[in-house]
Protein backbone atom coordinates (compact mmCIF):
# COMPACT_ATOMS: atom_id res chain seq x y z
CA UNK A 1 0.00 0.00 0.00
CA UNK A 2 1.12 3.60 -1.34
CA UNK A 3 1.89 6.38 1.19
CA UNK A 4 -1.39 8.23 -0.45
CA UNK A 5 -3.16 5.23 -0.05
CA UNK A 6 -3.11 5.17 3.63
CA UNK A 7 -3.61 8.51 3.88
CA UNK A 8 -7.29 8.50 2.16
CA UNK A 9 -8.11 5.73 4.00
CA UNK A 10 -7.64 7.38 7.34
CA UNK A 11 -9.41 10.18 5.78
CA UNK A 12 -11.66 7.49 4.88
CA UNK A 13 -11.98 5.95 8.76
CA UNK A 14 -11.57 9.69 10.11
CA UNK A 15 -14.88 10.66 8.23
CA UNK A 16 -17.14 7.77 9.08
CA UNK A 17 -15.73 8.41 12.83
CA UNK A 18 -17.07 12.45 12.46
CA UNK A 19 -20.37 11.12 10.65
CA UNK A 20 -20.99 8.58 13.41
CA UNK A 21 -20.52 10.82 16.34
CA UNK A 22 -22.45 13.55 14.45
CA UNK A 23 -25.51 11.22 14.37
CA UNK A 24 -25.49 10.33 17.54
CA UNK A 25 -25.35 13.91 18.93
CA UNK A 26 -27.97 15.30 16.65
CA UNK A 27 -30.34 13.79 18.62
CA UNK A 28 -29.69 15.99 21.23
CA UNK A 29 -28.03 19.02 19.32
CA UNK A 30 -30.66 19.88 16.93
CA UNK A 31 -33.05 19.61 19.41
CA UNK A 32 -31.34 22.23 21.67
CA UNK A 33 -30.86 24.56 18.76
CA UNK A 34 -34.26 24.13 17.44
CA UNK A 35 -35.84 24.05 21.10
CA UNK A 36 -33.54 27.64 21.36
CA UNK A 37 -35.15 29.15 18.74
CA UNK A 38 -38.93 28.27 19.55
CA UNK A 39 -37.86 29.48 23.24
CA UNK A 40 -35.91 32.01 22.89
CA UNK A 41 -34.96 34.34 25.91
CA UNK A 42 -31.95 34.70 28.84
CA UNK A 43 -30.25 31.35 29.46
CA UNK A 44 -31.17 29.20 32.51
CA UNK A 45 -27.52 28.55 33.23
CA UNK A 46 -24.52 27.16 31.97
CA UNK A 47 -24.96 24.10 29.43
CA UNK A 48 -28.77 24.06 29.85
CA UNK A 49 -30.93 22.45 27.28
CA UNK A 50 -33.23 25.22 27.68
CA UNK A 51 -32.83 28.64 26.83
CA UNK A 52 -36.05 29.73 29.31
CA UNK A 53 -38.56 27.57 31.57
CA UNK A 54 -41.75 26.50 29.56
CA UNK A 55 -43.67 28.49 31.84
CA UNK A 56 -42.88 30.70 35.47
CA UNK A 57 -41.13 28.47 38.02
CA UNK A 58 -42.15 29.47 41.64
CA UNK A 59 -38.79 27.30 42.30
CA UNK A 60 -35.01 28.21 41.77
CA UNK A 61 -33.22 24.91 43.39
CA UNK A 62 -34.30 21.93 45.53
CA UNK A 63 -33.28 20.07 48.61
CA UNK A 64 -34.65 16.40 48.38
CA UNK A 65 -34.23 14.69 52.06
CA UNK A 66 -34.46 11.07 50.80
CA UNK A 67 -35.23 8.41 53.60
CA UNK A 68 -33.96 5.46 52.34
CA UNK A 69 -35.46 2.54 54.08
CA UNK A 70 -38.90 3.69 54.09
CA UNK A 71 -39.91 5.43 57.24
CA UNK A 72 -43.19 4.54 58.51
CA UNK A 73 -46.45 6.69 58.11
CA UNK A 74 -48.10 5.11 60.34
CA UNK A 75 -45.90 5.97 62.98
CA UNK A 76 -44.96 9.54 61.75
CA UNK A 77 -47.85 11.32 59.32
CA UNK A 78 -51.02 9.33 59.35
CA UNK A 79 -52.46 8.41 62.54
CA UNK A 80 -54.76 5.85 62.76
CA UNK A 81 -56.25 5.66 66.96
CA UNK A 82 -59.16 3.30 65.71
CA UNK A 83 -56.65 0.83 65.67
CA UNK A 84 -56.36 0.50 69.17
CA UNK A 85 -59.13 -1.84 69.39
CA UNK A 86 -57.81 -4.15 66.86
CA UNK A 87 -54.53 -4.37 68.57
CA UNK A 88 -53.72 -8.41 67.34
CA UNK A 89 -56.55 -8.90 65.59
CA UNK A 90 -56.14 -10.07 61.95
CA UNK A 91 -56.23 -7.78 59.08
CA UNK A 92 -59.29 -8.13 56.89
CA UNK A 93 -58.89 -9.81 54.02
CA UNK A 94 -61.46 -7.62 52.78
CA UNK A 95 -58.62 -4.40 53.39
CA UNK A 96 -55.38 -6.52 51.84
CA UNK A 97 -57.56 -8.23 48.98
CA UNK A 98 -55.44 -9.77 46.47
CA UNK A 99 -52.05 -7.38 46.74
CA UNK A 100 -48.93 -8.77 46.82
CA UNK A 101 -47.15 -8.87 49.98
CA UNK A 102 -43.11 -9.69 50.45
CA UNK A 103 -41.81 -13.12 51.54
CA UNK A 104 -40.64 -11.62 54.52
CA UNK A 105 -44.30 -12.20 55.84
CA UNK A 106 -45.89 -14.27 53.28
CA UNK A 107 -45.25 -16.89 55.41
CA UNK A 108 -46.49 -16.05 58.40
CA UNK A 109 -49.74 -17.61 59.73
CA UNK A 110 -51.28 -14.93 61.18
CA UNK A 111 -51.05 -10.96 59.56
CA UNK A 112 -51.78 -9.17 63.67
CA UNK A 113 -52.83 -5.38 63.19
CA UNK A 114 -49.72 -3.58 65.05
CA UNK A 115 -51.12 0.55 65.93
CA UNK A 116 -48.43 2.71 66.68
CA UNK A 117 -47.65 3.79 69.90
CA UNK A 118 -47.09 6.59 69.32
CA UNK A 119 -49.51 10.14 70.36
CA UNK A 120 -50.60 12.57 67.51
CA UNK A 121 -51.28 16.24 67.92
CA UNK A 122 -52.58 18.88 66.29
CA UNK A 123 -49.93 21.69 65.86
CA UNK A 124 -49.59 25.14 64.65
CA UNK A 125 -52.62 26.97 63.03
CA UNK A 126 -53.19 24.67 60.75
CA UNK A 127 -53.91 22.01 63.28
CA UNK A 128 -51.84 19.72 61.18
CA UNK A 129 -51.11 16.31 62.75
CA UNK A 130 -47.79 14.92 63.58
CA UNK A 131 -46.30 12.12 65.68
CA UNK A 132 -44.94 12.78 68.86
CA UNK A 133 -41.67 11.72 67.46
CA UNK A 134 -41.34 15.05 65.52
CA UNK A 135 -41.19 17.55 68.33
CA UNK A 136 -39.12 19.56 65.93
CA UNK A 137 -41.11 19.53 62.75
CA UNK A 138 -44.11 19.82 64.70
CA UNK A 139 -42.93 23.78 65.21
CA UNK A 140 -42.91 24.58 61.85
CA UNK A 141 -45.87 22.08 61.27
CA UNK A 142 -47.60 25.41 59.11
CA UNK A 143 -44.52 25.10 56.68
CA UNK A 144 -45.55 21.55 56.06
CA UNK A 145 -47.13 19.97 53.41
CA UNK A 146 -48.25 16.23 53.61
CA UNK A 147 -48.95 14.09 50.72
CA UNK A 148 -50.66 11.40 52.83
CA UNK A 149 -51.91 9.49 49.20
CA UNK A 150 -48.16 8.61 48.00
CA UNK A 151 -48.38 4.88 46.20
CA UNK A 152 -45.49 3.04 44.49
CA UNK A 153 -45.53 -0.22 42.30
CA UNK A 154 -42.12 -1.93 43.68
CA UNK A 155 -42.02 -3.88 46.48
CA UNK A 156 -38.38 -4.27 47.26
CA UNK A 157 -35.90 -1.36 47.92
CA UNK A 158 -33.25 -1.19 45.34
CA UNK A 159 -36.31 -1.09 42.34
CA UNK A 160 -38.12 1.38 44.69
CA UNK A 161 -35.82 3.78 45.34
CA UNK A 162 -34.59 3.27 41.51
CA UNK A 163 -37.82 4.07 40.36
CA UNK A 164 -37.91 6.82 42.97
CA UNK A 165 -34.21 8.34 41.46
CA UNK A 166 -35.49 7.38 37.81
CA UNK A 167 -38.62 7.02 36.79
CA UNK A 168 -37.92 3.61 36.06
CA UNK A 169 -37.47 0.35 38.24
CA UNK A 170 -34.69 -0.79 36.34
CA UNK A 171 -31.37 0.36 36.36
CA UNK A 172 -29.46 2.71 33.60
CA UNK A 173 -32.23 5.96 33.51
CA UNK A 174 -30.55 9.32 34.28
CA UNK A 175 -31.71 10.49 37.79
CA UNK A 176 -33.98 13.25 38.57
CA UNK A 177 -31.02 15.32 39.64
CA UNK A 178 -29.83 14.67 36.36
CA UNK A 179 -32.68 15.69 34.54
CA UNK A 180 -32.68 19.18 35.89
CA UNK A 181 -28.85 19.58 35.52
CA UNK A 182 -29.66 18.55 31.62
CA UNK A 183 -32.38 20.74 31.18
CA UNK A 184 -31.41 24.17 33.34
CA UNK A 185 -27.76 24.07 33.45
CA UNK A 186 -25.73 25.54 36.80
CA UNK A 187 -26.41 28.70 38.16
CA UNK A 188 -23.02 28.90 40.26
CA UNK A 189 -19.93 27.62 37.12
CA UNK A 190 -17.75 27.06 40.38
CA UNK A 191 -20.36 24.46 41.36
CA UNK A 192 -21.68 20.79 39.94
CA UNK A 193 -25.62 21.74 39.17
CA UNK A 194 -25.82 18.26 41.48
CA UNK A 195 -24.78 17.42 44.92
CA UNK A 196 -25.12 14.38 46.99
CA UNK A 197 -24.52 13.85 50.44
CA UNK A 198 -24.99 10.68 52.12
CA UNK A 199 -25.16 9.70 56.05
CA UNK A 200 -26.22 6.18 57.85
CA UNK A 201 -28.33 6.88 61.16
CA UNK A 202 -28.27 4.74 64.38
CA UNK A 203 -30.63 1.77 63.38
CA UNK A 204 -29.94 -1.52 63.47
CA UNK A 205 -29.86 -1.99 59.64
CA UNK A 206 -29.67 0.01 56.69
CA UNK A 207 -29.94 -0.43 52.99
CA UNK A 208 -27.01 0.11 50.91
CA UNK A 209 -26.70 3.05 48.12
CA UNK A 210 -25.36 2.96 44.74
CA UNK A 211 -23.89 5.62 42.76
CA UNK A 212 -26.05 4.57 39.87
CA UNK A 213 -28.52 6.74 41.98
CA UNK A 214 -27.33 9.59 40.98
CA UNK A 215 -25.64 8.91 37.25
CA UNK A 216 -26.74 10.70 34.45
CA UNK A 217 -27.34 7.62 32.36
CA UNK A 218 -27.68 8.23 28.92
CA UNK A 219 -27.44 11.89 29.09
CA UNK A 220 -24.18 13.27 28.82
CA UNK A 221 -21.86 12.16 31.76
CA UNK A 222 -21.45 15.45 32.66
CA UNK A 223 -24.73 15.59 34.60
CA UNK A 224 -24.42 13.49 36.98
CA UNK A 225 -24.69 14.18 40.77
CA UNK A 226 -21.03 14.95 42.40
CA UNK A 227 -21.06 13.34 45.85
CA UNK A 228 -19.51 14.79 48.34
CA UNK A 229 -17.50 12.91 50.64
CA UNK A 230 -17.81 12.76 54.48
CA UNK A 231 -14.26 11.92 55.72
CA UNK A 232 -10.92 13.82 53.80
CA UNK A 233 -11.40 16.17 51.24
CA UNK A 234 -15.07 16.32 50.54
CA UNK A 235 -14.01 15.18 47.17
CA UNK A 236 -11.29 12.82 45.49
CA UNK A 237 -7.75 15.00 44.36
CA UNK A 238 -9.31 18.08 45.23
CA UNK A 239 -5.87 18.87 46.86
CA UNK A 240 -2.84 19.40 44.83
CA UNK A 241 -0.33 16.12 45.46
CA UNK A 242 3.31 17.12 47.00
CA UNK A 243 5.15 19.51 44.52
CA UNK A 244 1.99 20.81 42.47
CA UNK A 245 0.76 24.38 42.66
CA UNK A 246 -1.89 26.16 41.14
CA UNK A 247 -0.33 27.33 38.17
CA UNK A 248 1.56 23.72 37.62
CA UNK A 249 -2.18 22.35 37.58
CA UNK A 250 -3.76 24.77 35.59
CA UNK A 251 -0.65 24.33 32.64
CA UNK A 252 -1.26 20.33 32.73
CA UNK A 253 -5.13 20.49 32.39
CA UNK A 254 -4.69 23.07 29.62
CA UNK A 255 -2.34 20.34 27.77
CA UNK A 256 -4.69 17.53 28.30
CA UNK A 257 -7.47 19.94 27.46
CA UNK A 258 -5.36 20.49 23.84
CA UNK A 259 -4.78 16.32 23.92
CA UNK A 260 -8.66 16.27 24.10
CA UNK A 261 -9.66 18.95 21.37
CA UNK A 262 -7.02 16.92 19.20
CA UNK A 263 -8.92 14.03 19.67
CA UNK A 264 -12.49 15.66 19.14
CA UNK A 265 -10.82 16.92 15.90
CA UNK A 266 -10.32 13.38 14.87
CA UNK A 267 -13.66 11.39 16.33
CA UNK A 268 -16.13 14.20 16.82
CA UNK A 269 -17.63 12.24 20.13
CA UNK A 270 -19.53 14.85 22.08
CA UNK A 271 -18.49 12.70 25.33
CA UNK A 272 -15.14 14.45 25.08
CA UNK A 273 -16.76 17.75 25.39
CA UNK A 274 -18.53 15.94 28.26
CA UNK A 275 -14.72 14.99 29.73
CA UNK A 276 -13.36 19.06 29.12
CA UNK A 277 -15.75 20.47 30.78
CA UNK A 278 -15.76 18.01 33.57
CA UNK A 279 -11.90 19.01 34.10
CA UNK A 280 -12.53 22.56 33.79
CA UNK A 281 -15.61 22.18 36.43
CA UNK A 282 -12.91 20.38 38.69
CA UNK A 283 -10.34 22.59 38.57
CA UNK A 284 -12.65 25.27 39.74
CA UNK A 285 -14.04 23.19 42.38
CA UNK A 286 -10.19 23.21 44.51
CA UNK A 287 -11.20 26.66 44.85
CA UNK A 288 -14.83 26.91 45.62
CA UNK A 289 -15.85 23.14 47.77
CA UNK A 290 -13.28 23.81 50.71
CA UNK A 291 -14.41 27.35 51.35
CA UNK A 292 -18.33 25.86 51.18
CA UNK A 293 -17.67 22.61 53.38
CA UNK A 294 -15.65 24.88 56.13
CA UNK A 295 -18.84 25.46 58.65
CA UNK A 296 -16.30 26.93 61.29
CA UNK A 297 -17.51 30.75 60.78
CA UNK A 298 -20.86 29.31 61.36
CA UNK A 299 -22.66 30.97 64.84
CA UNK A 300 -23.64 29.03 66.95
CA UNK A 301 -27.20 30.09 67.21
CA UNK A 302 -27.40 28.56 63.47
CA UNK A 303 -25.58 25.54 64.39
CA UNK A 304 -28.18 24.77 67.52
CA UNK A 305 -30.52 25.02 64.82
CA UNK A 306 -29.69 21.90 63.64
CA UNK A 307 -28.60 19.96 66.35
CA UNK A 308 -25.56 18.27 68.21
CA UNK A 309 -24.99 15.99 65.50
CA UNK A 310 -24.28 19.03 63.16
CA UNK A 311 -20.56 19.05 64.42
CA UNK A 312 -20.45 15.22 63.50
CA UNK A 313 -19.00 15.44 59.47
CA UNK A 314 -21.29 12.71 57.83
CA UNK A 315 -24.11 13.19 60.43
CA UNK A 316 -27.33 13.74 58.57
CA UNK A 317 -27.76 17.11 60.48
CA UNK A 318 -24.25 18.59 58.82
CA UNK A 319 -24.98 17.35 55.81
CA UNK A 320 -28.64 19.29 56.42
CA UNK A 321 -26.04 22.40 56.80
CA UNK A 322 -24.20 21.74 53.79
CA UNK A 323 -27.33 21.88 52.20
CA UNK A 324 -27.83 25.39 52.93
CA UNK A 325 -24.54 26.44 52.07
CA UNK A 326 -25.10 24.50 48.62
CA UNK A 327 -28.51 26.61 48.11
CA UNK A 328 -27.03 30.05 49.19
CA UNK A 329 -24.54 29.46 46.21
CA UNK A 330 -27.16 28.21 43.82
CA UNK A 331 -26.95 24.83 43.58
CA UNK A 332 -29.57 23.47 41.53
CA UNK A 333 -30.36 20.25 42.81
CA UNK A 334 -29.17 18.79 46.62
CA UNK A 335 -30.27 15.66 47.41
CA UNK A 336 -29.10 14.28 50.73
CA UNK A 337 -29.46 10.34 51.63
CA UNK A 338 -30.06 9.25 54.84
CA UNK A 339 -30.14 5.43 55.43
CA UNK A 340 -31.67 3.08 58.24
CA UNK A 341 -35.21 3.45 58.24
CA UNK A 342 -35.66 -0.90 57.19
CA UNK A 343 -37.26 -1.50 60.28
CA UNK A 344 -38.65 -5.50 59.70
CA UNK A 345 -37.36 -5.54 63.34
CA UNK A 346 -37.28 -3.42 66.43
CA UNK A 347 -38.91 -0.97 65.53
CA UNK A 348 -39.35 0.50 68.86
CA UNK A 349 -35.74 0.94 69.70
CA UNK A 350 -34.73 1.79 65.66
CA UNK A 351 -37.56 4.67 64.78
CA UNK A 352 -36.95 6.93 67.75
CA UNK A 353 -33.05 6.52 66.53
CA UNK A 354 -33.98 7.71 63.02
CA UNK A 355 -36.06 10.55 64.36
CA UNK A 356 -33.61 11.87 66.28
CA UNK A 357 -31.37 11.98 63.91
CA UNK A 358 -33.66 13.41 61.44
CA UNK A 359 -36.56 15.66 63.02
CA UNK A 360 -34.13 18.63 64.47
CA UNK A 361 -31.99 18.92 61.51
CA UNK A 362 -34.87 18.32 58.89
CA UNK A 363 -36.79 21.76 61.22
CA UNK A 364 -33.56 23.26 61.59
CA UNK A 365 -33.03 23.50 57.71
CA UNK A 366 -36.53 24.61 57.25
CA UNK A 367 -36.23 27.69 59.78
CA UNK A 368 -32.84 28.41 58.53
CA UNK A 369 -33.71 28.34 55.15
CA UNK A 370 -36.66 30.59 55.84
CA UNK A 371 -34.92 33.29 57.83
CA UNK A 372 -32.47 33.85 55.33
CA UNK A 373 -35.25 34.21 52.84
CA UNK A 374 -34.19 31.22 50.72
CA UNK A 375 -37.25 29.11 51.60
CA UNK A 376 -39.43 30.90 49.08
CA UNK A 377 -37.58 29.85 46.15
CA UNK A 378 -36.50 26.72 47.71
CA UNK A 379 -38.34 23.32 47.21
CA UNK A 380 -37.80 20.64 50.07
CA UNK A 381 -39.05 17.32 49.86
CA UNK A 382 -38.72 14.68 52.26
CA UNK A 383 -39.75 10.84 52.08
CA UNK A 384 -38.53 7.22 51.39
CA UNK A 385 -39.31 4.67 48.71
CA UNK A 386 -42.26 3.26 50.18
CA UNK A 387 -44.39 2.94 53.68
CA UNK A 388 -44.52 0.37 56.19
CA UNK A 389 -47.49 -2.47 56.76
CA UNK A 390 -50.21 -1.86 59.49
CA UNK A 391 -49.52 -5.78 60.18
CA UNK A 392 -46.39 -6.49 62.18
CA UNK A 393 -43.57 -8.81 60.74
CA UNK A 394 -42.15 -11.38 63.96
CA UNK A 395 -45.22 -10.48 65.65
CA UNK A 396 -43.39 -12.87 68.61
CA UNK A 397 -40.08 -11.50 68.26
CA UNK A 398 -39.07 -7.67 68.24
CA UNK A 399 -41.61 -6.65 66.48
CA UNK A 400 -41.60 -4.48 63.22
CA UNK A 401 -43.23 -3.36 60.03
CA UNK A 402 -42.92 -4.78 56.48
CA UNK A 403 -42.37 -2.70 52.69
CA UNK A 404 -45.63 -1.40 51.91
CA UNK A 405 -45.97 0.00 48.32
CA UNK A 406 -49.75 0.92 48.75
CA UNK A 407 -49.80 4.07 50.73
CA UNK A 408 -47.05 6.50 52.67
CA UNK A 409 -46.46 9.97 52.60
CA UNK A 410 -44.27 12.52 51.37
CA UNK A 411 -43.47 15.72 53.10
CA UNK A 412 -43.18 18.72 51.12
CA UNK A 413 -42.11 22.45 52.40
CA UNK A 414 -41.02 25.94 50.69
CA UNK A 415 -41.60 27.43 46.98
CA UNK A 416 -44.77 26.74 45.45
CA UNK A 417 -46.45 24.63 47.96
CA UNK A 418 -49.20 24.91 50.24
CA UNK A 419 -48.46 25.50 54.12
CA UNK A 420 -50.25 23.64 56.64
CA UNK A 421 -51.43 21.32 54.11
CA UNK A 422 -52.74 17.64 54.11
CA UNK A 423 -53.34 16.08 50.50
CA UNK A 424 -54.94 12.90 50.26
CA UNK A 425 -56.08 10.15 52.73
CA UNK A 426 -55.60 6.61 53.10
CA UNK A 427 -58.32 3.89 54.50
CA UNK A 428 -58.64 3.18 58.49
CA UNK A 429 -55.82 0.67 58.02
CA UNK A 430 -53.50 3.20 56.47
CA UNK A 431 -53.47 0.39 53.65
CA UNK A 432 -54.82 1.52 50.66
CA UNK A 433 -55.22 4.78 49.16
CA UNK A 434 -58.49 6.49 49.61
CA UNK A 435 -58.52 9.86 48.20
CA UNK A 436 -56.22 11.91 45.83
CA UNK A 437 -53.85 9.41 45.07
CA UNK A 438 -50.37 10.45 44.36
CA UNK A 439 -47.87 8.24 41.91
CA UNK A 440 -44.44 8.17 42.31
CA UNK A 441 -44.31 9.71 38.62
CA UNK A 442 -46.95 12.59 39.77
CA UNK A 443 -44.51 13.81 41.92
CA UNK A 444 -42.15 14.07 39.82
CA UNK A 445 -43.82 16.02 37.34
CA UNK A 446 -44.69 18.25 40.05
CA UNK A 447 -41.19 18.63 41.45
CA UNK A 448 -40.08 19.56 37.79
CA UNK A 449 -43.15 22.06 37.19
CA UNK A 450 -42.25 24.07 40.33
CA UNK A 451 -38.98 24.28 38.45
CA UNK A 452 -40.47 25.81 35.65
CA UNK A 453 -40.44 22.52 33.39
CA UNK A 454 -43.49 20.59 31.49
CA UNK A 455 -42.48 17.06 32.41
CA UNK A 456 -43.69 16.31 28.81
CA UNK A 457 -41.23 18.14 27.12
CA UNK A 458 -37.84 17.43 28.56
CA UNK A 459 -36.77 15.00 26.72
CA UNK A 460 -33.84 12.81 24.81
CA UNK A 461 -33.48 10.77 22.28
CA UNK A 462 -31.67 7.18 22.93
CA UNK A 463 -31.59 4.20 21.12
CA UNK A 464 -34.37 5.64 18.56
CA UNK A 465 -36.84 6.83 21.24
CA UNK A 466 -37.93 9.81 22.99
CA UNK A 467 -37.42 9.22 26.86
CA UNK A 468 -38.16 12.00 29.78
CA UNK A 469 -38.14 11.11 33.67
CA UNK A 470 -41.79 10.43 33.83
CA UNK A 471 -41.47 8.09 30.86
CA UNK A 472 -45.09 8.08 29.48
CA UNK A 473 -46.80 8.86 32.39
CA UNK A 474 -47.33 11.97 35.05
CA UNK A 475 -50.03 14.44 36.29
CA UNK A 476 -48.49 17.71 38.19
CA UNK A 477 -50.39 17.05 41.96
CA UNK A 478 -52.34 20.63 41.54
CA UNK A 479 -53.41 19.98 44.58
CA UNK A 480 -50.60 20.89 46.72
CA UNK A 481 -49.66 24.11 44.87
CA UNK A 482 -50.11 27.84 46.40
């Protein structure tokens, strides 16, 4: 083979390279530009899909306080005192009807109704409800808003909280987090438009998280959630190893950033773009994530706000903190998750744990939040993948509460919803949904409206198919909105 031979094929090789990776971000690319002309206006942020929201957003960023686990509403939100008189009694079959149930009581002979024992009172001027276990939440109980109606259809925790994350029960979707980062960019460049923080309460057991939670999927890689870590640097090599500076760091990223241009030259894959800006965002980050996870100049009339546990890194009520610092520099989507609420057993040592954790620095977020005028464009949600059973699981052992998909609730607070609120019901058994029910995929349309975003119409293209985060389904809870 001639010398010009080999050259016109790798011209050859090089085009079909350019031609593939040009197809495959069309999908995407023409859509922005064409989407950028139909909306045009100021940009959202850096690297949004969208040039404007489809319509007003009464939300800038959110804070979503995921339980993983699946805290009990029976226990917490939706009190049930009929119950007392059926204390052991079997559930009706005429209540459980033909729904599935796990195999962690399948088995069992007997299904014994289990009430909590736990008080409910009316608090604030709304006169909204909560379990004694909440002293904390119960004083801003007219922030609250309680989606009582919440149903899921997995059973098991790594689909449900998947499906939770994704829209999907199977693994591979980009998260929720992901989503927004894709469709309204960063508002702070020094900053990943996604954070996640994680932190394991005091329980006996706990669920384990994967960081497929937070991946973008198939949306560029550059959207998925950064997780911050909770011992060391809050992130991997954000310090400068032994005989590297600043400036010695900033001249070898701008020669692998001329290595990677080279290479886009040649290929044309718009991952690399993906990979550049995911250096630059990095580099940044040395400066900016040190100053933001440094709570010492906090007073300590905040950090009482929130708790003992707030000067415990990793504690759920520091990583509540972080959250505020995140959302006073415009992060657009925190999501904090806090395992341990799998209580199949001992249930009365294990919830009071979790709430302890939990209720102070969950309040303590809200008031903060709200005196420093953030909560009004701030969107907090707080739940778990699914409820717990009225039944009890081991009814003769330490007693505790299966998965139950049928009915929980969600806790909402902040921009765009209603204060003081209670949305839906469930049946005297806290079993089956009774009015306004609320799918998982409702509230995600919602959380994305309040955003600014028609859950219909973020979308992208993979594998020949138009996909969003609600996948075909979705009604925005109307409900619940101010």
């Amino acid at each position: 083979m001639s010398l010009g031979e080999g050259m016109r094929m790798f011209e050859t090789e090089k085009t079909k390279l350019q031609r593939r990776a040009f197809l495959k971000a069309s999908a995407h690319g023409f859509g922005a530009a064409a989407l950028g002309s139909l909306l045009a206006g100021e940009a959202l942020g850096a690297d949004s899909i969208l040039d404007k929201p489809h319509h007003q957003p009464k939300a800038k960023r959110v804070i979503y306080l995921f339980q993983s686990g699946g805290p009990s509403q029976l226990d917490l939100f939706d009190p049930k005192p009929g119950l007392e008189k059926l204390a052991g009694k079997q559930l009706p079959d005429s209540i459980r009807g033909s729904q599935r149930i796990t195999t962690m009581t399948s088995g069992q002979k007997t299904l014994p109704v289990l009430p909590s024992q736990y008080g409910f009172r009316p608090h604030g001027e709304s006169g909204l409800s909560l379990s004694d276990q909440l002293p904390r939440l119960a004083g801003v109980a007219d922030e609250l808003c309680l989606v009582r109606s919440m149903h899921t259809e997995a059973i098991n925790h790594d689909p449900a909280i998947t499906f939770f994350q994704t829209g999907s029960q199977l693994a591979g979707r980009p998260s929720i987090g992901s989503w927004l980062a894709y469709g309204l960019g960063a508002l702070n460049r020094d900053l990943p438009a996604y954070v996640v923080l994680t932190s394991r309460g005091g329980a006996s057991d706990a669920q384990p998280l994967y960081s497929r939670l937070w991946d973008s999927g198939f949306l560029p890689s550059e959207h998925s959630g950064v997780k911050f870590r909770n011992t060391g640097d809050p992130v991997y090599y954000l310090s400068n190893p032994p005989g590297i500076d600043g400036p010695l760091r900033r001249d070898m990223l701008d020669d692998i950033v001329g290595l990677n241009r080279r290479r886009q030259g040649v290929v044309g894959d718009p991952e690399i773009e993906a990979r550049i800006a995911q250096y630059e965002l990095a580099f940044r980050m040395q400066s900016s994530v040190p100053e933001l996870s440094d709570v010492s100049g906090e007073p300590d009339k905040v950090l009482d706000l929130y708790g003992p546990n707030v000067r415990k890194p990793g504690s759920f009520a520091r990583n509540c903190l972080l959250a505020r610092r995140l959302a006073e520099r415009d992060v657009r989507f925190i999501q904090l998750f806090h395992m341990g609420w799998d209580h199949h057993f001992k249930l009365e040592q294990d919830l009071p744990r979790q709430c302890s954790d939990t209720d102070q620095a969950t309040a303590g977020l809200i008031t903060d939040l709200k005196q420093r005028g953030l909560l009004e464009d701030t969107l907090i949600v707080w739940g778990g993948e699914f409820g717990r059973t009225v039944y009890a699981q081991a009814p003769e052992k330490q007693r505790g509460r299966d998965h139950h998909p049928r009915c929980f609730t969600t806790m909402l607070a902040g921009a765009g919803v209603k204060k003081g609120h209670v949305h839906g019901s469930t049946d005297d058994f806290s079993y089956n949904v009774a009015e306004d029910p609320v799918h998982v995929h409702d509230l995600n349309a919602t959380i994305l409206h309040l955003l600014g975003i028609d859950h219909e119409r973020l979308l992208f293209k993979y594998q020949g198919r138009q996909y969003r985060l609600t996948d075909v389904h979705g009604e925005v809870v109307r409900g619940i909105l101010s």
